[in-house]
N, C-alpha and C. Protein backbone atom coordinates (compact mmCIF):
# COMPACT_ATOMS: atom_id res chain seq x y z
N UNK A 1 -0.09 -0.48 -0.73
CA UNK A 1 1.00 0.17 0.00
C UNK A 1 1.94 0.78 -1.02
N UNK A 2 2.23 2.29 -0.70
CA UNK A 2 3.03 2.58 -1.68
C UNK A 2 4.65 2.73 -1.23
N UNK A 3 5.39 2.41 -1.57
CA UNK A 3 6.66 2.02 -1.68
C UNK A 3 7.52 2.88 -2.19
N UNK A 4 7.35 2.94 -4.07
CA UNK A 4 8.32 3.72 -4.77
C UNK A 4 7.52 2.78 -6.40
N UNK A 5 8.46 3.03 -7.47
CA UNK A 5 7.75 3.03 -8.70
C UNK A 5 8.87 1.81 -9.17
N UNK A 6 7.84 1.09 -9.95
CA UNK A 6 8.57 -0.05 -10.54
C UNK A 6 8.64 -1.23 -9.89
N UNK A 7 9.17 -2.25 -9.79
CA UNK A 7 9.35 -3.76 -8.83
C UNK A 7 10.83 -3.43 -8.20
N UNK A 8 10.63 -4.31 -6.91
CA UNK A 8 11.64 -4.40 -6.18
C UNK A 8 13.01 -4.19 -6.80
N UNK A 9 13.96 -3.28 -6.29
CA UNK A 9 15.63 -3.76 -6.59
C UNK A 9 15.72 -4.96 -6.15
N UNK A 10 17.53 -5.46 -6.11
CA UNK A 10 17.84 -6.65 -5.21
C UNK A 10 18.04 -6.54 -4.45
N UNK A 11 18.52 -5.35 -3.87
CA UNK A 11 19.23 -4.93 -2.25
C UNK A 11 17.61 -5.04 -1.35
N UNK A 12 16.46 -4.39 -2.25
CA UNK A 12 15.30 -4.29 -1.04
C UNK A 12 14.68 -5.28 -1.13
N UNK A 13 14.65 -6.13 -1.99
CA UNK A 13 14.30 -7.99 -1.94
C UNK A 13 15.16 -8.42 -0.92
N UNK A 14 16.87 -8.32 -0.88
CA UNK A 14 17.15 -8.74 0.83
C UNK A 14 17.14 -8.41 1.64
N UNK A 15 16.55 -7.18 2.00
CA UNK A 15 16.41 -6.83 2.86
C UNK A 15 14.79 -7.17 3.30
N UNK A 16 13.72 -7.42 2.18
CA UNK A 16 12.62 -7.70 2.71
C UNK A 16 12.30 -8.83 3.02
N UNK A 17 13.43 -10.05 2.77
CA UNK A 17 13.04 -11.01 2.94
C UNK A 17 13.93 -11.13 4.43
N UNK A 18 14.97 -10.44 4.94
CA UNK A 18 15.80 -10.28 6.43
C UNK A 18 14.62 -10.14 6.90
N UNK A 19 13.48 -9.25 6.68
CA UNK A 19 12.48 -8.80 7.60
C UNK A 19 11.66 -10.06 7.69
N UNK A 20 11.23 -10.86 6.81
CA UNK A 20 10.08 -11.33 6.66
C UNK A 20 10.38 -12.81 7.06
N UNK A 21 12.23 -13.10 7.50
CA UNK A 21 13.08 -14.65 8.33
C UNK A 21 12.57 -13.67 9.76
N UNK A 22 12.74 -12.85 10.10
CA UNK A 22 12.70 -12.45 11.58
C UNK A 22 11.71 -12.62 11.86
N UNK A 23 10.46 -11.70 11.39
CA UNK A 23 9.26 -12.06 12.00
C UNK A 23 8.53 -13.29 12.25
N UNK A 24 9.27 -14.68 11.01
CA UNK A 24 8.77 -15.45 10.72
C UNK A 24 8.96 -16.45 12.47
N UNK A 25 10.52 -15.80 12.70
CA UNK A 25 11.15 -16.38 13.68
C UNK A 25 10.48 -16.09 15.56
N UNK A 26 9.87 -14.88 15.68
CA UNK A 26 9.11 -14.32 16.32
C UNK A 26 7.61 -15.09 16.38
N UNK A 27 7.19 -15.79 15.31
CA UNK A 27 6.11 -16.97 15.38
C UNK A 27 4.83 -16.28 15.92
N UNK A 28 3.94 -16.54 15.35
CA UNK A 28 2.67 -16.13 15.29
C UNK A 28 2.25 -15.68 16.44
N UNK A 29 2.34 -15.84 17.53
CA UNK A 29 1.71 -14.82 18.77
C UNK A 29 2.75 -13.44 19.07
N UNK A 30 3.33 -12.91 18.26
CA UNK A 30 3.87 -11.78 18.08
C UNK A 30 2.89 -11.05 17.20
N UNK A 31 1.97 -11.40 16.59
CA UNK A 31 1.00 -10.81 15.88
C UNK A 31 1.38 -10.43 14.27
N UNK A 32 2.34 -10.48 13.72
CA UNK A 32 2.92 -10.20 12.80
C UNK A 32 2.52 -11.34 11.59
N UNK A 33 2.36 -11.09 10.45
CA UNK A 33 2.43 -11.19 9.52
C UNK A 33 3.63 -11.46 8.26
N UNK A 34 4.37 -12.73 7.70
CA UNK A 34 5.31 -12.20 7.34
C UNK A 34 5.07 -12.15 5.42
N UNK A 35 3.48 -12.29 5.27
CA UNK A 35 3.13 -12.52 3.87
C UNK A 35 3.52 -11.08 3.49
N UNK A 36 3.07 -10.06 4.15
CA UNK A 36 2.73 -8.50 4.01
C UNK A 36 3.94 -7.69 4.53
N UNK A 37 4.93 -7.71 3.97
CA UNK A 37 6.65 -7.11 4.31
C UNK A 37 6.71 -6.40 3.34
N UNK A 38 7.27 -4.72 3.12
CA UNK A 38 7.09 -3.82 2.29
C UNK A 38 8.22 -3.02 2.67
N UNK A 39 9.43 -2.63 1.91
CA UNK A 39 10.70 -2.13 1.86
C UNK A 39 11.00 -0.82 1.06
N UNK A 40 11.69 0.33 1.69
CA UNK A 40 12.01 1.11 1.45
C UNK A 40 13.09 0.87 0.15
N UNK A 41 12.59 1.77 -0.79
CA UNK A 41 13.92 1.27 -2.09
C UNK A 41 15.30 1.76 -1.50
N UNK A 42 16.28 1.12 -2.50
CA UNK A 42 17.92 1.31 -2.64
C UNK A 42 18.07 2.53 -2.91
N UNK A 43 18.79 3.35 -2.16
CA UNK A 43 19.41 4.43 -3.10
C UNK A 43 19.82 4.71 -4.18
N UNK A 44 19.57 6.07 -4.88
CA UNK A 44 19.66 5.74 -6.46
C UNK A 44 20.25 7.03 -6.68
N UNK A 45 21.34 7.06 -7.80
CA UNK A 45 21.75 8.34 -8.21
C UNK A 45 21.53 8.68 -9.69
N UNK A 46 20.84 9.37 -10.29
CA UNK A 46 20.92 9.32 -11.39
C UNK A 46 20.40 8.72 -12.22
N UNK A 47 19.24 7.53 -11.84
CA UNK A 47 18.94 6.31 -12.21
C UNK A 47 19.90 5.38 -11.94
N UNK A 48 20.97 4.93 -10.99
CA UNK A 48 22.03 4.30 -10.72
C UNK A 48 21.55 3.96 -9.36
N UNK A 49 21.76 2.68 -9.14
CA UNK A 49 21.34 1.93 -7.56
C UNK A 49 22.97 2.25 -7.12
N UNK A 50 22.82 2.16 -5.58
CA UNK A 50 23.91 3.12 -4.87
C UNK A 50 23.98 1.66 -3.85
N UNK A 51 24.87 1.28 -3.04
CA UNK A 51 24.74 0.18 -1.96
C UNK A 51 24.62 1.02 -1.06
N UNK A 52 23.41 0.52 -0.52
CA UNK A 52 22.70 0.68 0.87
C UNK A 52 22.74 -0.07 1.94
N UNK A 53 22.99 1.03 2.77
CA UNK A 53 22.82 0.04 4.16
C UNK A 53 22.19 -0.09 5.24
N UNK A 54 20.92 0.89 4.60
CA UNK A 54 19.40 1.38 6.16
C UNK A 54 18.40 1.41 5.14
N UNK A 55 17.58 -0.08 5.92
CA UNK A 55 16.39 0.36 4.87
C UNK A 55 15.23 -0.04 5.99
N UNK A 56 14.00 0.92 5.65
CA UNK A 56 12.91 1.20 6.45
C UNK A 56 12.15 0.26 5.95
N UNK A 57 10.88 -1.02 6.50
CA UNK A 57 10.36 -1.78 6.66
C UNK A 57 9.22 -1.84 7.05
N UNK A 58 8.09 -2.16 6.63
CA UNK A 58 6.32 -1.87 6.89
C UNK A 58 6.01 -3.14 6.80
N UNK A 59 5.60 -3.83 8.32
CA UNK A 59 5.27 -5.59 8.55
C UNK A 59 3.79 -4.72 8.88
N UNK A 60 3.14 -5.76 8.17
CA UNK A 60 1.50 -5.71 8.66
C UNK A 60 1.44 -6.71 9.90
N UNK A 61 0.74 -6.29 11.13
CA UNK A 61 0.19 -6.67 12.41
C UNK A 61 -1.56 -7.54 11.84
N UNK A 62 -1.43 -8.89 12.50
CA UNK A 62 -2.07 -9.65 11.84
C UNK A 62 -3.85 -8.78 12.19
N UNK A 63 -3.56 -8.16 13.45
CA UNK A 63 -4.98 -7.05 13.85
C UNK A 63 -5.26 -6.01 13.22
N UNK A 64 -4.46 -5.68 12.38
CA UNK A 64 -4.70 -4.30 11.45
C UNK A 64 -3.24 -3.33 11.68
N UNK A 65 -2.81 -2.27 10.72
CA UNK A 65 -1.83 -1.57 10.68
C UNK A 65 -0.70 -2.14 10.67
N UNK A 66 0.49 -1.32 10.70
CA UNK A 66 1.42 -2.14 10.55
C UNK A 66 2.92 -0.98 11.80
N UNK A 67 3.87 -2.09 11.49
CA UNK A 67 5.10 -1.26 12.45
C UNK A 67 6.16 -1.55 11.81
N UNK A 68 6.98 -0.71 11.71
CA UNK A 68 8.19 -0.28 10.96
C UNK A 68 9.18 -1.11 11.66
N UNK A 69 10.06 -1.43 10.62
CA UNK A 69 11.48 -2.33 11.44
C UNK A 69 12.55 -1.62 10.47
N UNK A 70 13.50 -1.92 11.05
CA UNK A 70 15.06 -1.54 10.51
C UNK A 70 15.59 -2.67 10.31
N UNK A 71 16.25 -2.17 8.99
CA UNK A 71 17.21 -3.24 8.61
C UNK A 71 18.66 -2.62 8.18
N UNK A 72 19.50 -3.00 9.06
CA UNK A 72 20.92 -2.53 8.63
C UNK A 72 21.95 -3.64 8.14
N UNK A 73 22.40 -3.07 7.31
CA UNK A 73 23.27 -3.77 6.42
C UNK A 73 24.94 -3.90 6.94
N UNK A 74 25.49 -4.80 7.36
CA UNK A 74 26.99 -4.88 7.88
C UNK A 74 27.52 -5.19 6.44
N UNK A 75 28.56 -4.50 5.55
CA UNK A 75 28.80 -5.65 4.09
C UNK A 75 29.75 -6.10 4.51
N UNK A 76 31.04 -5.94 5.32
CA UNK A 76 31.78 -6.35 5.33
C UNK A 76 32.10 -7.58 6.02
N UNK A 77 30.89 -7.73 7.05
CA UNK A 77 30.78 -8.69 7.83
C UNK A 77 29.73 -9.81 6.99
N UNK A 78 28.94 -9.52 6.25
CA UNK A 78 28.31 -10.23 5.49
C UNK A 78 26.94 -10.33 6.18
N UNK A 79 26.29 -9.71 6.70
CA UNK A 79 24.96 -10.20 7.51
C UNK A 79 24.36 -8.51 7.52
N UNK A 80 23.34 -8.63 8.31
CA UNK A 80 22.14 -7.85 8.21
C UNK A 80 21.22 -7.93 9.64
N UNK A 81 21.24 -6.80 10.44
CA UNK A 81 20.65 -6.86 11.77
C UNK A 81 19.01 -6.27 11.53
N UNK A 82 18.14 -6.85 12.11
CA UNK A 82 16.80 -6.42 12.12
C UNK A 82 16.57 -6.05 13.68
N UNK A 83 15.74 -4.69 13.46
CA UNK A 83 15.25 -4.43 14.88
C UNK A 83 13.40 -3.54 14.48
N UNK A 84 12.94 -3.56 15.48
CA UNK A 84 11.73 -3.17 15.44
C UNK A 84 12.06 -1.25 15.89
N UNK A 85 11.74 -0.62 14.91
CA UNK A 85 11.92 0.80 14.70
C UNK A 85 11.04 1.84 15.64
N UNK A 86 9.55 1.45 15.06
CA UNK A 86 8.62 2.51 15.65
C UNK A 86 7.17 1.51 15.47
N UNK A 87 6.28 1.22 16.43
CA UNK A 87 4.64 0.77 16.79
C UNK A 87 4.05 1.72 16.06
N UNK A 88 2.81 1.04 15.25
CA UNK A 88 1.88 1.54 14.41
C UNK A 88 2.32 2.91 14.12
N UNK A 89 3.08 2.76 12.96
CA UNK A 89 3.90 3.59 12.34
C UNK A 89 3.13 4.16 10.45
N UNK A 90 2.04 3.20 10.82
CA UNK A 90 1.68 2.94 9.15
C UNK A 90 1.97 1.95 7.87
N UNK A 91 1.30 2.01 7.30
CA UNK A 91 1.57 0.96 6.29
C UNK A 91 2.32 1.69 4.69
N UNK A 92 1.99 2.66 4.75
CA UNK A 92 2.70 3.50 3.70
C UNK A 92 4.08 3.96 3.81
N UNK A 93 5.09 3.44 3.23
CA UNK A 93 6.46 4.36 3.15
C UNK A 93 6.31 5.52 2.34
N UNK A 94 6.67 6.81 2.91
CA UNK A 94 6.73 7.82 1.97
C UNK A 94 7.85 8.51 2.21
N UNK A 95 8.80 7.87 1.62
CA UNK A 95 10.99 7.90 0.95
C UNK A 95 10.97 8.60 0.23
């Protein structure tokens, strides 16, 4: 799955792991997968990470393909809302 270049920032490590408590929470007859969670990178300026607060999400479906979730970032409130975006959407982010 391609993503972006290099290993995870930190912002899309929490955000992939927001994805990967939800689905976990949704429990196996939701069909989901939460080994296979794949995150849109942080915004970057310049080579400079930017704080983000929408990041796009690729959960593999334990039957094949995968579906996009959202993850939005509240900072001020301190938390992070997950919702299911778009059905067999693909497994590739291309950001």
């Amino acid at each position: 799955m391609a993503v972006g270049c290099g290993a995870e920032d930190a912002q899309q490590e929490a955000a992939r792991e927001e994805v990967q408590a939800h689905v976990r929470g949704l429990g196996v007859a939701s069909g989901y997968t939460d080994e296979d969670v794949h995150c849109s990178d942080a915004h970057g300026v310049w080579f400079r990470e930017e704080e983000t607060d929408e990041f796009t999400c690729a959960v593999r479906r334990i039957d094949g393909g995968c579906d996009w979730f959202v993850v939005r970032v509240e900072r001020e409130r301190q938390r992070a809302t997950v919702a299911l975006d778009e059905r067999d959407a693909g497994c590739v982010l291309g950001f």
